[in-house]
C-alpha atoms as a PDB file:
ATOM      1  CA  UNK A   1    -114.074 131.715 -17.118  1.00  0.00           C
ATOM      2  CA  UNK A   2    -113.687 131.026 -13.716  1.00  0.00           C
ATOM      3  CA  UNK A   3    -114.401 133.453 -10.150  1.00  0.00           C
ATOM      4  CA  UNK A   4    -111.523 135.605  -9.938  1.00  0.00           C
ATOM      5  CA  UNK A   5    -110.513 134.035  -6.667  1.00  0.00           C
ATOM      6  CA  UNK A   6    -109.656 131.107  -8.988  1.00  0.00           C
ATOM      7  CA  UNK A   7    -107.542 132.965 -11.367  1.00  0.00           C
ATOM      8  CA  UNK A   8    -105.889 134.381  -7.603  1.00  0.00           C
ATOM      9  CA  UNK A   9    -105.284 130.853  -6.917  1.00  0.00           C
ATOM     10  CA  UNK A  10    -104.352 129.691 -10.830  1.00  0.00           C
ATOM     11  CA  UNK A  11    -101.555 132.916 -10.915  1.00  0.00           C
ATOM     12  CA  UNK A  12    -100.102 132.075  -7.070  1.00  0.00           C
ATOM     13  CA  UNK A  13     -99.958 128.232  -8.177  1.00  0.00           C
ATOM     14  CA  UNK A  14     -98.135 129.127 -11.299  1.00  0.00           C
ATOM     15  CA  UNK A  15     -95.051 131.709  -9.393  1.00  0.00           C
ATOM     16  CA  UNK A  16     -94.634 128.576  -6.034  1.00  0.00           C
ATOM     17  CA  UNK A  17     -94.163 126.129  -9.437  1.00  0.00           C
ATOM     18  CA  UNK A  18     -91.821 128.040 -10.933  1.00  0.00           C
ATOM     19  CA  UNK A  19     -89.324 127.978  -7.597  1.00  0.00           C
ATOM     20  CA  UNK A  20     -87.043 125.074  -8.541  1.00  0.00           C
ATOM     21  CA  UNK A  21     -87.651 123.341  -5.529  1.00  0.00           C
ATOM     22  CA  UNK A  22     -91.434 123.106  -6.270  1.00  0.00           C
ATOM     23  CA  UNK A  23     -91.625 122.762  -9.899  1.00  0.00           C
ATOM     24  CA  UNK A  24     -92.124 118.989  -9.886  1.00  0.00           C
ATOM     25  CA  UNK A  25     -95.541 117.343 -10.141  1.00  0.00           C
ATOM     26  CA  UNK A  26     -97.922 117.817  -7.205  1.00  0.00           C
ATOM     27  CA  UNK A  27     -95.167 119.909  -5.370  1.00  0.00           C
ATOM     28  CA  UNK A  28     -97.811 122.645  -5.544  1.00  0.00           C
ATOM     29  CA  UNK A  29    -101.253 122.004  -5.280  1.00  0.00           C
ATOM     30  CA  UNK A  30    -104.426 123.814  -4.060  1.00  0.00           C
ATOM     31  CA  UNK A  31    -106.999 121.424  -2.307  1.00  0.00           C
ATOM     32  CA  UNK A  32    -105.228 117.989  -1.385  1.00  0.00           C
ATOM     33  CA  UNK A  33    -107.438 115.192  -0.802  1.00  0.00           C
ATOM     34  CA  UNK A  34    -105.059 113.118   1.209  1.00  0.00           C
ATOM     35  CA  UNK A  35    -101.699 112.771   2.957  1.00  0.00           C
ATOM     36  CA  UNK A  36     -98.872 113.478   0.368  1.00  0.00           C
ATOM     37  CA  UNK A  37     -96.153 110.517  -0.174  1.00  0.00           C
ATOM     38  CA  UNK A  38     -92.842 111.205   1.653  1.00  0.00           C
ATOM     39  CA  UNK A  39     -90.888 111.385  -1.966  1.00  0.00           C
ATOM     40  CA  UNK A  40     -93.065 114.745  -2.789  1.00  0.00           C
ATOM     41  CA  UNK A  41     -92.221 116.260   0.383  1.00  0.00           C
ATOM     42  CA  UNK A  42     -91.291 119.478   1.205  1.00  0.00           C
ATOM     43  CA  UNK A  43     -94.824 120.288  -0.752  1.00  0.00           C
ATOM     44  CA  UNK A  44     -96.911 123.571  -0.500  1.00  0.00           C
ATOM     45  CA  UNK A  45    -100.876 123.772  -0.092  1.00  0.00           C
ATOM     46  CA  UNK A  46    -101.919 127.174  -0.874  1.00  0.00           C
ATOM     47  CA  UNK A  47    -105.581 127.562   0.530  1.00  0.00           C
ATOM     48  CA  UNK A  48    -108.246 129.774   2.384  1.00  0.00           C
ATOM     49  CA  UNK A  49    -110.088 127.131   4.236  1.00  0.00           C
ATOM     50  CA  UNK A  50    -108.984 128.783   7.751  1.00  0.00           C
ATOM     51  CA  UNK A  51    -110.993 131.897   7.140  1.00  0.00           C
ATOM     52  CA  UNK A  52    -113.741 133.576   5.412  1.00  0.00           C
ATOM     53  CA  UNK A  53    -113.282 136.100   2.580  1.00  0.00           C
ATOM     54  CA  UNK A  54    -114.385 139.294   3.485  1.00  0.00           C
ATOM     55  CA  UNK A  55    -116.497 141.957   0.666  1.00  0.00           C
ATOM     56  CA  UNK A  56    -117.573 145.843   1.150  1.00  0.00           C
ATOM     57  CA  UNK A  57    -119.715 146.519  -1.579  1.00  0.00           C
ATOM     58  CA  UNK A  58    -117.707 149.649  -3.993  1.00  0.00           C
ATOM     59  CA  UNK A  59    -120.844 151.511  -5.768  1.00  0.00           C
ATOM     60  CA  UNK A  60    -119.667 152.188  -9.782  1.00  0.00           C
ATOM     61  CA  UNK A  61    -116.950 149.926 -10.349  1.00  0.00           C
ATOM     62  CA  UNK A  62    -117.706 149.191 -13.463  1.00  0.00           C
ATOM     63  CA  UNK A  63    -117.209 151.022 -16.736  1.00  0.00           C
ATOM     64  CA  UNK A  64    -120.974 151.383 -16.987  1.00  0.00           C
ATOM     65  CA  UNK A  65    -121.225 152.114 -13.759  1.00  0.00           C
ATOM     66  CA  UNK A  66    -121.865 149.074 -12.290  1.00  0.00           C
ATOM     67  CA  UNK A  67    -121.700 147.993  -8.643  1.00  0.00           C
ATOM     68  CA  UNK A  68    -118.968 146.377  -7.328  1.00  0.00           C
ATOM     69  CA  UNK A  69    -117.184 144.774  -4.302  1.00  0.00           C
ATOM     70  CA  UNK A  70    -113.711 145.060  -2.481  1.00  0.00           C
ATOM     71  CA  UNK A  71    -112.103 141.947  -1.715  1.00  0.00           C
ATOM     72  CA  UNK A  72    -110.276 140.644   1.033  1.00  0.00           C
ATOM     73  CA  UNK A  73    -108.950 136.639   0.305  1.00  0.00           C
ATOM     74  CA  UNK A  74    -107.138 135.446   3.296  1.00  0.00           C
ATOM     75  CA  UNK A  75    -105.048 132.960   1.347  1.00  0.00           C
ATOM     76  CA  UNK A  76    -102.426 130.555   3.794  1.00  0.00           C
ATOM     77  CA  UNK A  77     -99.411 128.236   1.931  1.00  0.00           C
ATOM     78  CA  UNK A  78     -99.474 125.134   4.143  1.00  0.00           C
ATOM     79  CA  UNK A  79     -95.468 123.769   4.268  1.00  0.00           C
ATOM     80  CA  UNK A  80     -95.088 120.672   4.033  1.00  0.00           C
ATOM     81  CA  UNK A  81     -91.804 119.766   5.773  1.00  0.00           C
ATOM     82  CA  UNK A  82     -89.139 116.750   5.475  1.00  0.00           C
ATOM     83  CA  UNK A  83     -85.730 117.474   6.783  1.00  0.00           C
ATOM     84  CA  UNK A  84     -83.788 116.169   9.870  1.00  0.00           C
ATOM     85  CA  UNK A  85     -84.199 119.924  10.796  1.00  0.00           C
ATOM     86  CA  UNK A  86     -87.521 121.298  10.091  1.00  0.00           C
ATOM     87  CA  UNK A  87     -87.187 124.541  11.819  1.00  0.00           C
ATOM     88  CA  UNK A  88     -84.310 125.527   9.382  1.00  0.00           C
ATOM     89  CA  UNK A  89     -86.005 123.816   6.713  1.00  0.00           C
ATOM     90  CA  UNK A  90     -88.717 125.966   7.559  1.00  0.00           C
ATOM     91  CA  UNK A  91     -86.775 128.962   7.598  1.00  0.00           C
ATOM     92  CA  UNK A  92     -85.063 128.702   4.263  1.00  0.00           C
ATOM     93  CA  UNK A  93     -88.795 127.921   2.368  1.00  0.00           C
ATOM     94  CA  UNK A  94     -90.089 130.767   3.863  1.00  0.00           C
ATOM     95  CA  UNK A  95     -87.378 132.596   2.090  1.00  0.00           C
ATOM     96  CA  UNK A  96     -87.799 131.468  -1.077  1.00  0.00           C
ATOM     97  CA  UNK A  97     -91.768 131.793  -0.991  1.00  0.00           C
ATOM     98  CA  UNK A  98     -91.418 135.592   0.656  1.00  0.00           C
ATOM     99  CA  UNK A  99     -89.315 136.305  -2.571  1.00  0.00           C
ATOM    100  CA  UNK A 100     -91.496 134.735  -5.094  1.00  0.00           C
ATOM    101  CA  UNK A 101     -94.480 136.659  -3.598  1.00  0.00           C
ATOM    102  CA  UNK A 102     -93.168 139.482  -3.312  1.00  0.00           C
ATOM    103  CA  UNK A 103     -91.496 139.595  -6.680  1.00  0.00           C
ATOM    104  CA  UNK A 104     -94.948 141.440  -8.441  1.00  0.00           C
ATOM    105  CA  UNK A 105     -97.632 142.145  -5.354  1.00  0.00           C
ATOM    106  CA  UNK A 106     -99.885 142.758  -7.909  1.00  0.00           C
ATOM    107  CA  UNK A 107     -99.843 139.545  -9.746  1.00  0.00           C
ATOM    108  CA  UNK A 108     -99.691 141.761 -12.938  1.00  0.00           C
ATOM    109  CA  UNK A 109    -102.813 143.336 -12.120  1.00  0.00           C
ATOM    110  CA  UNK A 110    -104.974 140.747 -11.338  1.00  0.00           C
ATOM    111  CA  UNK A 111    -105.442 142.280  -7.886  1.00  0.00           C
ATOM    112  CA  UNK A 112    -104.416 145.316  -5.990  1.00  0.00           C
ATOM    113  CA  UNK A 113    -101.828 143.775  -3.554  1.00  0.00           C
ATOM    114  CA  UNK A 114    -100.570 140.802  -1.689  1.00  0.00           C
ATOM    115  CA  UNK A 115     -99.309 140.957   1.386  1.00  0.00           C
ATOM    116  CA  UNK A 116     -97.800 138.607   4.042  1.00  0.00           C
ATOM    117  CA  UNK A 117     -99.534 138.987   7.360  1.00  0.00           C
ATOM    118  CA  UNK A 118     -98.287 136.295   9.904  1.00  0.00           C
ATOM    119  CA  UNK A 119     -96.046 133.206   9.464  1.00  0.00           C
ATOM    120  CA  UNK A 120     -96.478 130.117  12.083  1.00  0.00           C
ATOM    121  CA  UNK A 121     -94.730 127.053  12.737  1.00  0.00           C
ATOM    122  CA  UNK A 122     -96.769 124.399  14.006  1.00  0.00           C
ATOM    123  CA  UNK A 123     -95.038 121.955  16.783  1.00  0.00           C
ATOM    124  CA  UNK A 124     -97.155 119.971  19.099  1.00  0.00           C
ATOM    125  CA  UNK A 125     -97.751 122.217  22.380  1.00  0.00           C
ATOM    126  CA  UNK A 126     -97.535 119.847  25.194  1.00  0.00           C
ATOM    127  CA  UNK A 127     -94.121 118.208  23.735  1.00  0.00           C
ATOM    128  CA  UNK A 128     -92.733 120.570  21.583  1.00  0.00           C
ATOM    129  CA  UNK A 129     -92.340 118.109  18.904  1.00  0.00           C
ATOM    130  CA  UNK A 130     -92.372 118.993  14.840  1.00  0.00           C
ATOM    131  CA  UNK A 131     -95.545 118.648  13.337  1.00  0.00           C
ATOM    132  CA  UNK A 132     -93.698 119.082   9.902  1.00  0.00           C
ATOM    133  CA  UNK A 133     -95.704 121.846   8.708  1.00  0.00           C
ATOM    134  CA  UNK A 134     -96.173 125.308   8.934  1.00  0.00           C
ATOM    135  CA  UNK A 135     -97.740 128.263   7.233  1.00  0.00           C
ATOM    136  CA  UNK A 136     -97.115 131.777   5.752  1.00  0.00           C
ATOM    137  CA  UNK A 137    -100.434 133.772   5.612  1.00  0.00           C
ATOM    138  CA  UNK A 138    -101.154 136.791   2.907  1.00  0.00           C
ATOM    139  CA  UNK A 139    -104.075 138.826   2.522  1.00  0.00           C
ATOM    140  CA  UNK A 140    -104.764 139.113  -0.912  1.00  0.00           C
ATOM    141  CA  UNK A 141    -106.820 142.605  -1.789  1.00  0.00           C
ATOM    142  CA  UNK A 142    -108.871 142.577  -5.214  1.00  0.00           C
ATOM    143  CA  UNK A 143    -112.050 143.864  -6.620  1.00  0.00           C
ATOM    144  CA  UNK A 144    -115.168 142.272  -8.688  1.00  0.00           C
ATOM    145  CA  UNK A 145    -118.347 143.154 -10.015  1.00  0.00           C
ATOM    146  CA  UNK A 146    -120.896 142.406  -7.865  1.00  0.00           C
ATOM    147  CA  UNK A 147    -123.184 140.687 -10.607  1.00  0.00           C
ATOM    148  CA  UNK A 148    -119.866 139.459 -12.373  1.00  0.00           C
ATOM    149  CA  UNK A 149    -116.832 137.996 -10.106  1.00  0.00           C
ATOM    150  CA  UNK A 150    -115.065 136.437 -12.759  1.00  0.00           C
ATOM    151  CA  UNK A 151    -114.044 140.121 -13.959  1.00  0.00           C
ATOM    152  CA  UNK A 152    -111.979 142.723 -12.012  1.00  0.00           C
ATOM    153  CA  UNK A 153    -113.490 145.823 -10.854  1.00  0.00           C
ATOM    154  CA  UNK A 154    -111.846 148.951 -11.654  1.00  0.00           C
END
């Protein structure tokens, strides 16, 4: 079994596939290695490489009274933008991803609550100019065992 912050990633993957306009193949994918070909695009990138994780440690949070810690995954979906009009197109992905998010916060228990914090548009500050992407940025909550973090604290 994997960390739990992989299952996160696995369940968030899984409900950004299953909007129509991502469900094709590498529409959706969590640590790209390169630039993605102009025929995939729009594409998402969900990732946490921006920011660290934070962890309070939760004493008995496990059923045997095991230690445990609370979880705080700052998780960003990179856009990926195409259109003629990025800022709309923009616009109307962020509305489908808010929706899809927001649909179960708690992933069906796999954590305690997702929640979007900011949303930026990136443009090139001297110009103006598109840089085609942008990102909406949650802060996922969950809890682990401290000497297990592939299982969910209660």
């Amino acid at each position: 079994m994997a960390h739990l912050r992989s299952q996160i990633f696995a369940a968030v993957i899984a409900r950004l596939s299953a909007i129509p306009d991502f469900s094709g193949a590498d529409k959706v994918k969590r640590g790209r290695k390169g630039a993605i070909p102009q025929e995939k695009l729009p594409a998402l990138t969900p990732t946490w490489a921006d920011r660290s994780e934070t962890l309070t440690m939760r004493p008995s949070s496990g059923p045997s009274g095991e230690d445990g810690y609370d979880r705080f995954l700052p998780l960003s979906i990179i856009v990926h933008l195409r259109d003629d009009e990025p800022e709309e197109e923009f616009d109307r992905i962020c509305t489908l991803i808010e929706a899809s998010m927001a649909s179960d916060i708690t992933f069906g228990g796999l954590v305690i609550e997702a929640l979007l914090q900011t949303q930026q548009y990136f443009v090139n500050p001297q110009t103006g100019i598109s840089l085609l992407a942008g990102s909406l940025n949650y802060q996922i909550a969950y809890k682990t065992l401290a000497a297990n973090p592939e299982q969910a604290a209660l």
